[in-house]
PDB file of N, CA and C in Angstrom:
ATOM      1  N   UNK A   1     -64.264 -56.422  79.450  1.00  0.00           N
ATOM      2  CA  UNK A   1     -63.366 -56.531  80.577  1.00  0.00           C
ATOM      3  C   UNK A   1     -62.250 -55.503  80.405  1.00  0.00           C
ATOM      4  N   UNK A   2     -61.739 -54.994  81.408  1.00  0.00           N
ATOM      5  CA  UNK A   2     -60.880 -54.098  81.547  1.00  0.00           C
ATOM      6  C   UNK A   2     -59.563 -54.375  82.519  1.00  0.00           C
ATOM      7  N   UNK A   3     -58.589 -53.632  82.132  1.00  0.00           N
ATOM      8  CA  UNK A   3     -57.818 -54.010  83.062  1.00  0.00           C
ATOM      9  C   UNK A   3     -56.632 -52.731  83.444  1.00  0.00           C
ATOM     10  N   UNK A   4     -56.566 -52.766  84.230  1.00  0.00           N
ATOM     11  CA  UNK A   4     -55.866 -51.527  85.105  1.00  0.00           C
ATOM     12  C   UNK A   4     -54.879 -51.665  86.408  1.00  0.00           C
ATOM     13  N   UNK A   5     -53.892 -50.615  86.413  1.00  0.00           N
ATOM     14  CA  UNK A   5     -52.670 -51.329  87.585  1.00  0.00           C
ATOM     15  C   UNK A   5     -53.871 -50.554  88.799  1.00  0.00           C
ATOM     16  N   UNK A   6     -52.767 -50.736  90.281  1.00  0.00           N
ATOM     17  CA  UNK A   6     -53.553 -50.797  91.510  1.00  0.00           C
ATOM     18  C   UNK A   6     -53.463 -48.997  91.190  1.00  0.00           C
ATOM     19  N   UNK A   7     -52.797 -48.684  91.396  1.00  0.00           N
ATOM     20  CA  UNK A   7     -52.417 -46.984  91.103  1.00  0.00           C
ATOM     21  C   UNK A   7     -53.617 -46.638  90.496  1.00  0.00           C
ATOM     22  N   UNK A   8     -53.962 -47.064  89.325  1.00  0.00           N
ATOM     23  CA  UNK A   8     -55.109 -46.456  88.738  1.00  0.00           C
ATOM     24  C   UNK A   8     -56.289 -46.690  89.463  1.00  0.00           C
ATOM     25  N   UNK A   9     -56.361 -47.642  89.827  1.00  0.00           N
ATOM     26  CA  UNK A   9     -57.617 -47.600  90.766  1.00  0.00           C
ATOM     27  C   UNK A   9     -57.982 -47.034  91.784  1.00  0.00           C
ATOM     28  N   UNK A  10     -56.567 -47.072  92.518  1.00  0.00           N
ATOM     29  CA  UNK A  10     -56.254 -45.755  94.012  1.00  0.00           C
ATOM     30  C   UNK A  10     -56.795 -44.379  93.036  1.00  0.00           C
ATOM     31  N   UNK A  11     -56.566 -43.938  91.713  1.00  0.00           N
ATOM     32  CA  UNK A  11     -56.760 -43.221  91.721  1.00  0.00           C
ATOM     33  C   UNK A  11     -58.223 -42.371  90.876  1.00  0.00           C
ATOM     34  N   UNK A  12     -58.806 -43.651  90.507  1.00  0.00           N
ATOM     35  CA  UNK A  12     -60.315 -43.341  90.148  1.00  0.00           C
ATOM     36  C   UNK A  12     -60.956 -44.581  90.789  1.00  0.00           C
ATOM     37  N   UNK A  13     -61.356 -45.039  92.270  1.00  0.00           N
ATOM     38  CA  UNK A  13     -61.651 -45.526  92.987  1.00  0.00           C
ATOM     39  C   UNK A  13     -63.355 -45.811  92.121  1.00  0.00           C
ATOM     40  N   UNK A  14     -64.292 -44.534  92.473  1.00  0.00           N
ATOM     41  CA  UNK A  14     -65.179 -44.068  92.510  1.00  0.00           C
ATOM     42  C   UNK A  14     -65.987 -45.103  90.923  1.00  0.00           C
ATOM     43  N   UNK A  15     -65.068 -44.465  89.780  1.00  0.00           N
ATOM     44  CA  UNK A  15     -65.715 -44.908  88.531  1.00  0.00           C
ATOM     45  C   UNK A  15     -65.048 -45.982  88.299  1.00  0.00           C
ATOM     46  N   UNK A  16     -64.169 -47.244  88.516  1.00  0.00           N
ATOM     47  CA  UNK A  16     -63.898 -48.316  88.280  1.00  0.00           C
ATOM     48  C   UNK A  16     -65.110 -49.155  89.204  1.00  0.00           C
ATOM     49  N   UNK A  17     -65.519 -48.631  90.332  1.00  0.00           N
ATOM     50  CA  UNK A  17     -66.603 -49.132  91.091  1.00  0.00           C
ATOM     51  C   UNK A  17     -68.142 -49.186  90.235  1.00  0.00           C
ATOM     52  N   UNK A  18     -68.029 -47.578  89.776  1.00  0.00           N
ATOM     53  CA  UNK A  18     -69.071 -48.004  88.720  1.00  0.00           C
ATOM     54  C   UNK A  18     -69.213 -48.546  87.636  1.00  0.00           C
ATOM     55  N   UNK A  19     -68.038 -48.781  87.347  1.00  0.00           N
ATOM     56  CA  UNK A  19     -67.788 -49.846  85.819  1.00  0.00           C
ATOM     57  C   UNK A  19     -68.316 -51.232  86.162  1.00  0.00           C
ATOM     58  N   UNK A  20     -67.828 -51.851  87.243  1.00  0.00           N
ATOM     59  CA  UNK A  20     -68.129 -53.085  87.508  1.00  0.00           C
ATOM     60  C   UNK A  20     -69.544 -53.077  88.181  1.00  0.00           C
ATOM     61  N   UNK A  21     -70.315 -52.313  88.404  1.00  0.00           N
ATOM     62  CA  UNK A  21     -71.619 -52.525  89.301  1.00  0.00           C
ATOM     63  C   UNK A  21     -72.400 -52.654  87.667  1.00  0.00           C
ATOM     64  N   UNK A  22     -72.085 -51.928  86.574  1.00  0.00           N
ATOM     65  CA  UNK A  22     -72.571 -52.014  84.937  1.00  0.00           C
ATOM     66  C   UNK A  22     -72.339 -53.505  84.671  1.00  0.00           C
ATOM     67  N   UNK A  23     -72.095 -54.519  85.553  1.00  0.00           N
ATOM     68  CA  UNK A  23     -71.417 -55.724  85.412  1.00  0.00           C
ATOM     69  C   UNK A  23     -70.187 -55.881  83.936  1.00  0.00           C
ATOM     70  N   UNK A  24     -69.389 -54.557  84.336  1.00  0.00           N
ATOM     71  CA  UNK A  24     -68.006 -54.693  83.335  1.00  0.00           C
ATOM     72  C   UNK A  24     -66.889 -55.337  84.110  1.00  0.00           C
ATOM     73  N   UNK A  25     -66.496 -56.421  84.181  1.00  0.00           N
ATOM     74  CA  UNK A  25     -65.428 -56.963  84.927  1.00  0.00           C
ATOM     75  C   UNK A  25     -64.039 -55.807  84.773  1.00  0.00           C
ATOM     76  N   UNK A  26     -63.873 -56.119  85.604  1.00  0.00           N
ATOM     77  CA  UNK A  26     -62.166 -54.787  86.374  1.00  0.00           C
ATOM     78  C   UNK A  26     -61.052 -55.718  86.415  1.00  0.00           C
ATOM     79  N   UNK A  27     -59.817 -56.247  86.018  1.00  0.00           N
ATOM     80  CA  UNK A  27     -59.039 -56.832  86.556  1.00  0.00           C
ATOM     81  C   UNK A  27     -57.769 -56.152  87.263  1.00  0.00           C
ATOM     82  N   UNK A  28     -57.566 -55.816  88.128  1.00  0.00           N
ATOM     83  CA  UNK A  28     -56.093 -55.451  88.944  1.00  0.00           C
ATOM     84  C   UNK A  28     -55.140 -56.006  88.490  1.00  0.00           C
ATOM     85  N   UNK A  29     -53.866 -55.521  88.130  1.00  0.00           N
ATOM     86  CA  UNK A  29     -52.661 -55.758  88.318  1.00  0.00           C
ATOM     87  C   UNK A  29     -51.737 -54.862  88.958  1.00  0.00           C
ATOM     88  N   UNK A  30     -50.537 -55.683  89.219  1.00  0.00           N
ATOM     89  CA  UNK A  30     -49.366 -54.973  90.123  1.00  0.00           C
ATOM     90  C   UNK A  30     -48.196 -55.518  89.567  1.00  0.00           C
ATOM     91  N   UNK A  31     -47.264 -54.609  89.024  1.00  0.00           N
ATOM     92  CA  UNK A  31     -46.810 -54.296  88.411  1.00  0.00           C
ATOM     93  C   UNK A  31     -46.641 -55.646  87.145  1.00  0.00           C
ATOM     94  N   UNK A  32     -47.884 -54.947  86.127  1.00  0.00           N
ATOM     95  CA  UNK A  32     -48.604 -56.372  84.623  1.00  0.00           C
ATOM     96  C   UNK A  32     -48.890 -57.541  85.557  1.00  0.00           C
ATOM     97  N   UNK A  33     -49.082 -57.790  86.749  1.00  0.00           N
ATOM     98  CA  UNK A  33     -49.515 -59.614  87.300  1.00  0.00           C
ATOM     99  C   UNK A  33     -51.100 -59.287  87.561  1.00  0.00           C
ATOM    100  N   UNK A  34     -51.859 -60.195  87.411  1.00  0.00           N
ATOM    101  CA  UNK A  34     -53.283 -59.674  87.450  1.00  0.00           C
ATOM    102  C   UNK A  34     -53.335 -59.964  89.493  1.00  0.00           C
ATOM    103  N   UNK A  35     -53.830 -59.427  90.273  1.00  0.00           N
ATOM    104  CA  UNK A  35     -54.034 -59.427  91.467  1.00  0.00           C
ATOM    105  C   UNK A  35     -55.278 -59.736  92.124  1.00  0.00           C
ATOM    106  N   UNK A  36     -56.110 -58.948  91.393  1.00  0.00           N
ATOM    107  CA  UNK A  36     -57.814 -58.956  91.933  1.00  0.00           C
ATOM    108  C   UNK A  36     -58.531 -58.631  90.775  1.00  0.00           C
ATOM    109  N   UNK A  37     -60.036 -59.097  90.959  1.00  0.00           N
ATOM    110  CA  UNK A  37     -60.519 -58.841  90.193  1.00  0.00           C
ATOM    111  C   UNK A  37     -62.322 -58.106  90.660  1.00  0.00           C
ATOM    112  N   UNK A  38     -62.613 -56.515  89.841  1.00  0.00           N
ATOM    113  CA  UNK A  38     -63.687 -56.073  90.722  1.00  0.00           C
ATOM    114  C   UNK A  38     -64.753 -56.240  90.179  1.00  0.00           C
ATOM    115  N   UNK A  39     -65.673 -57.313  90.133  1.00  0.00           N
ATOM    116  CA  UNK A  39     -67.208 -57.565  89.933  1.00  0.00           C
ATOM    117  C   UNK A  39     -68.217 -57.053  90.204  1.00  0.00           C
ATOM    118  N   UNK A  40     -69.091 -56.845  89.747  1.00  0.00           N
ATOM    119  CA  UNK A  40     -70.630 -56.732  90.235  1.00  0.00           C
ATOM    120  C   UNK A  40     -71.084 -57.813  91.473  1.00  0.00           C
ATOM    121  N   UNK A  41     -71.793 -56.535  92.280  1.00  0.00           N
ATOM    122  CA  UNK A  41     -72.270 -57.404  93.236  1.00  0.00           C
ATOM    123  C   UNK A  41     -73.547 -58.534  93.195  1.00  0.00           C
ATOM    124  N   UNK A  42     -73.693 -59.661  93.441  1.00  0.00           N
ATOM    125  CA  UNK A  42     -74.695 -60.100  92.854  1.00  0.00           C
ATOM    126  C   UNK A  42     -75.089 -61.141  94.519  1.00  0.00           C
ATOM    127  N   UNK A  43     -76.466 -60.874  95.105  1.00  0.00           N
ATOM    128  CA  UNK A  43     -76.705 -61.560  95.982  1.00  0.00           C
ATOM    129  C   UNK A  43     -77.001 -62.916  96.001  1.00  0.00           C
ATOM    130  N   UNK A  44     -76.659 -63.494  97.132  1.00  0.00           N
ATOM    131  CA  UNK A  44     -76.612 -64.922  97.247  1.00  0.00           C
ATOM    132  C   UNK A  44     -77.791 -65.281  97.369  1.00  0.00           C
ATOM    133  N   UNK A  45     -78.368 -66.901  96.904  1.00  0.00           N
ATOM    134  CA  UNK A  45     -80.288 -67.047  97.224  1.00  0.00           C
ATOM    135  C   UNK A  45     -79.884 -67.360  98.791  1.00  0.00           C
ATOM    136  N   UNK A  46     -79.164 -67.434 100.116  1.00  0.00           N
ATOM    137  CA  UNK A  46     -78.823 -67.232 101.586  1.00  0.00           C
ATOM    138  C   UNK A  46     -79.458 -66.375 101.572  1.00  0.00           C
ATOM    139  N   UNK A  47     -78.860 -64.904 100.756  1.00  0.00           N
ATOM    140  CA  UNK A  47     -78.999 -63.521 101.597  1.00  0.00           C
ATOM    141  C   UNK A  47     -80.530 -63.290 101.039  1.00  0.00           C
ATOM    142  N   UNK A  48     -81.017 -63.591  99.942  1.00  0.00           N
ATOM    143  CA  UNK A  48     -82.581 -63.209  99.692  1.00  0.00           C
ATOM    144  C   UNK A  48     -83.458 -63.768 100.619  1.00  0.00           C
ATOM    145  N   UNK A  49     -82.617 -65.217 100.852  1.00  0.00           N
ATOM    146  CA  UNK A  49     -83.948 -65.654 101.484  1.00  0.00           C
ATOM    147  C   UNK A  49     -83.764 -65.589 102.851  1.00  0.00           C
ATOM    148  N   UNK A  50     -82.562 -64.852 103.758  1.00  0.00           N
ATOM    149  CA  UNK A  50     -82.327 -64.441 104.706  1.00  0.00           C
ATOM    150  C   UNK A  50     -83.611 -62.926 104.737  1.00  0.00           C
ATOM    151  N   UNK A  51     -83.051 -62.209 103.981  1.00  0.00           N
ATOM    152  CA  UNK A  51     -83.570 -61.063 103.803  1.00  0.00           C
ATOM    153  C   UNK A  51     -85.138 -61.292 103.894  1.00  0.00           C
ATOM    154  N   UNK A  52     -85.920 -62.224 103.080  1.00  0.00           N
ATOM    155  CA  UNK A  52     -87.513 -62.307 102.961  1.00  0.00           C
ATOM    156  C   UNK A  52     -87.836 -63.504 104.600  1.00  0.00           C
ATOM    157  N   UNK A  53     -87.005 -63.879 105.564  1.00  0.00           N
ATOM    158  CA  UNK A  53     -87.948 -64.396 106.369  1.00  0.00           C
ATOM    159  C   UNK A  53     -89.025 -63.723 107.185  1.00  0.00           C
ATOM    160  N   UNK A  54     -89.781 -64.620 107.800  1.00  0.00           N
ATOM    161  CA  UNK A  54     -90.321 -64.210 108.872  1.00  0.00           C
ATOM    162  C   UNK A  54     -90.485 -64.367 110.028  1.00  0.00           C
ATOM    163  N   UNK A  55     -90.538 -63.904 110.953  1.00  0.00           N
ATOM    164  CA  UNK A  55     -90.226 -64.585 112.459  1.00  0.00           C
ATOM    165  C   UNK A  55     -91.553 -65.393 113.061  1.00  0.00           C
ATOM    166  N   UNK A  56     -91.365 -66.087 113.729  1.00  0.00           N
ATOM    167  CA  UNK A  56     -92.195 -67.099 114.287  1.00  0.00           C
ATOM    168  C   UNK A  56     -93.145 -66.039 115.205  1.00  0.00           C
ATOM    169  N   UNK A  57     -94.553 -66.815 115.025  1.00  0.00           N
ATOM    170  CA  UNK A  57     -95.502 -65.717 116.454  1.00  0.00           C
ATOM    171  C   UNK A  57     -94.663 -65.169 117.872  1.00  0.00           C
ATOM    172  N   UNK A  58     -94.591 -66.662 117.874  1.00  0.00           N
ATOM    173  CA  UNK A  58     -93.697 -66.246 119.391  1.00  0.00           C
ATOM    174  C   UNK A  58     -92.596 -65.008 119.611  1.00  0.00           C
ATOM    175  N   UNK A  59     -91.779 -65.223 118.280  1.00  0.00           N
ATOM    176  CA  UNK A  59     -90.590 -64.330 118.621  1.00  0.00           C
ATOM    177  C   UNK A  59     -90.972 -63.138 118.293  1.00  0.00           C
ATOM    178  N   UNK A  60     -91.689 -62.549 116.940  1.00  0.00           N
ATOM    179  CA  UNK A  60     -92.655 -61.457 116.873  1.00  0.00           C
ATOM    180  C   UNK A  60     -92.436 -60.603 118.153  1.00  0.00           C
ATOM    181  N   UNK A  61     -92.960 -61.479 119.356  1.00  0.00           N
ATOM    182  CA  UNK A  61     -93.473 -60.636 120.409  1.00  0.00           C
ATOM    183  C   UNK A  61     -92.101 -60.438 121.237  1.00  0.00           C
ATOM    184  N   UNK A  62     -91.154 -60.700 120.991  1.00  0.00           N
ATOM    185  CA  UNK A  62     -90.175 -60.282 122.088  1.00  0.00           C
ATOM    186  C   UNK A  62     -89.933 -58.831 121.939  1.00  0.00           C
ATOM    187  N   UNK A  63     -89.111 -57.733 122.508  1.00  0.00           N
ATOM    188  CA  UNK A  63     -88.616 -56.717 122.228  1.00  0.00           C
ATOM    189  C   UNK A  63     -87.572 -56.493 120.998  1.00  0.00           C
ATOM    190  N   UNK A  64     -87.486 -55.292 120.604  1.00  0.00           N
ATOM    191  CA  UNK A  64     -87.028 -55.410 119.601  1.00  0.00           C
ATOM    192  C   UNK A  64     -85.445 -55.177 120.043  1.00  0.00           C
ATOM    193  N   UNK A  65     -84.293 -55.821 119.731  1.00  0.00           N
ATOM    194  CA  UNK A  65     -82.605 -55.319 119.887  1.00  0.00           C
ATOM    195  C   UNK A  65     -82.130 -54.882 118.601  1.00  0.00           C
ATOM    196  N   UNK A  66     -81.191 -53.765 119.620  1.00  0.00           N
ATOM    197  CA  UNK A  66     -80.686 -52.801 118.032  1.00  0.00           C
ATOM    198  C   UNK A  66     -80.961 -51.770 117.935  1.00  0.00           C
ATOM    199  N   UNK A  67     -81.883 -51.482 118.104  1.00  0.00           N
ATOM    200  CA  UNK A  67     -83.079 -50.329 117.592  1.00  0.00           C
ATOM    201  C   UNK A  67     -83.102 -49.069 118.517  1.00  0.00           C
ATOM    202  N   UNK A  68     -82.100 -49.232 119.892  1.00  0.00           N
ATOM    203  CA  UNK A  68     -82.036 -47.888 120.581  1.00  0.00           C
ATOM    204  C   UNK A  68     -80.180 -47.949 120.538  1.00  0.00           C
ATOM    205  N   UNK A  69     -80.090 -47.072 120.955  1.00  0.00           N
ATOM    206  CA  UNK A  69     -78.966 -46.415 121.459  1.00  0.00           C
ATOM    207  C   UNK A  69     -78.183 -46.970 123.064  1.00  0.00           C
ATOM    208  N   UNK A  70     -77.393 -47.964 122.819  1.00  0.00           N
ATOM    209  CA  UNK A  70     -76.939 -48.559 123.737  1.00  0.00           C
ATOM    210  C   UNK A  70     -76.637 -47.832 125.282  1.00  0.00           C
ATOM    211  N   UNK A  71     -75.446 -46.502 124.198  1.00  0.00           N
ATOM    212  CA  UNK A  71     -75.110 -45.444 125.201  1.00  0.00           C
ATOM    213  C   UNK A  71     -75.746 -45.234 126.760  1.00  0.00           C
ATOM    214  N   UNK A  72     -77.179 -44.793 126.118  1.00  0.00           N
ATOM    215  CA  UNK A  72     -78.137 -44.390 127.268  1.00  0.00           C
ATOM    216  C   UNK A  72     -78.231 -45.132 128.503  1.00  0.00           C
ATOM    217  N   UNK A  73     -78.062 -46.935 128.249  1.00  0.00           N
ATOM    218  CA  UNK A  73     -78.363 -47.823 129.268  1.00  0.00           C
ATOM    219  C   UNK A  73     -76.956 -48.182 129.976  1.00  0.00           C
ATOM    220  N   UNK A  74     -76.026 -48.203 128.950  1.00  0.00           N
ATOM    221  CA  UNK A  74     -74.784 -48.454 129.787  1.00  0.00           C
ATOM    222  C   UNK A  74     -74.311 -46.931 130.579  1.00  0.00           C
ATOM    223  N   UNK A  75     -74.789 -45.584 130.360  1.00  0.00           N
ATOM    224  CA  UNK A  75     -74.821 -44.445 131.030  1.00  0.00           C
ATOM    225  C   UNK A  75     -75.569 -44.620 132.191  1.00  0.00           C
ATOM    226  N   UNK A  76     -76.805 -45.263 132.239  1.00  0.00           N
ATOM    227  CA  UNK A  76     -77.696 -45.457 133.235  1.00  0.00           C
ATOM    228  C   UNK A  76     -77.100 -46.681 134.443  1.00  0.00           C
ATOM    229  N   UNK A  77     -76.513 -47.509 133.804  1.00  0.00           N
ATOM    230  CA  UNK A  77     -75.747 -48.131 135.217  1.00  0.00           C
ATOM    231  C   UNK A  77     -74.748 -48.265 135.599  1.00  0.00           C
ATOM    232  N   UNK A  78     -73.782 -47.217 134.840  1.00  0.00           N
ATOM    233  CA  UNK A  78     -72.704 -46.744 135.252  1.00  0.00           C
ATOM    234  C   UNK A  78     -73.324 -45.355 136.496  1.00  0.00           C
ATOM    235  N   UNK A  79     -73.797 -44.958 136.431  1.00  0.00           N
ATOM    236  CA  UNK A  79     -74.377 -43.838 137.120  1.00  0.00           C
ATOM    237  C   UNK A  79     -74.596 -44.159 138.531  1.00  0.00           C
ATOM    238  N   UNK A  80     -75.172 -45.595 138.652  1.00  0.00           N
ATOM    239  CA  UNK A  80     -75.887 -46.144 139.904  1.00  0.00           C
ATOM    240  C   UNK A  80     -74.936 -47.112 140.584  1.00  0.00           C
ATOM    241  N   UNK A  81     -73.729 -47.148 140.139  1.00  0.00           N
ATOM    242  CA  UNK A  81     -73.106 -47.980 140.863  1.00  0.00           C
ATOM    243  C   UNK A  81     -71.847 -46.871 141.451  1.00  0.00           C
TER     244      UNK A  81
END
């Protein structure tokens, strides 16, 4: 574990990020009070098993949302009115 004021972190952002993704705990302080602390990210079994579903037959078949460029359609009926 390590520990470092906010300053230092403002000012090596980059490699205190990679210290803790090595799962090396980071602790923040401001001026010596500990504040935050920067961990490794570690996923929730929600987000895995969010991540591994599958959609039902039915919904399968709907269109897909998201996947274009909104722009184009709200350009298209702004145009016609």
């Amino acid at each position: 574990m390590r520990t470092i004021s906010i300053r230092e972190l403002h000012l090596k952002t980059g490699e205190w990020v990679r210290q803790a993704s090595r799962h090396q705990k980071v602790v923040i302080t401001e001026r010596g009070a500990p504040v935050a602390t920067l961990v490794p990210f570690e996923p929730t079994h929600a987000a895995t098993r969010f991540a591994a579903r599958k959609l039902l037959p039915g919904f399968a078949k709907l269109p897909a949302l998201g996947r274009h460029d909104s722009t184009r359609f709200i350009s298209g009926g702004r145009d016609r009115a």
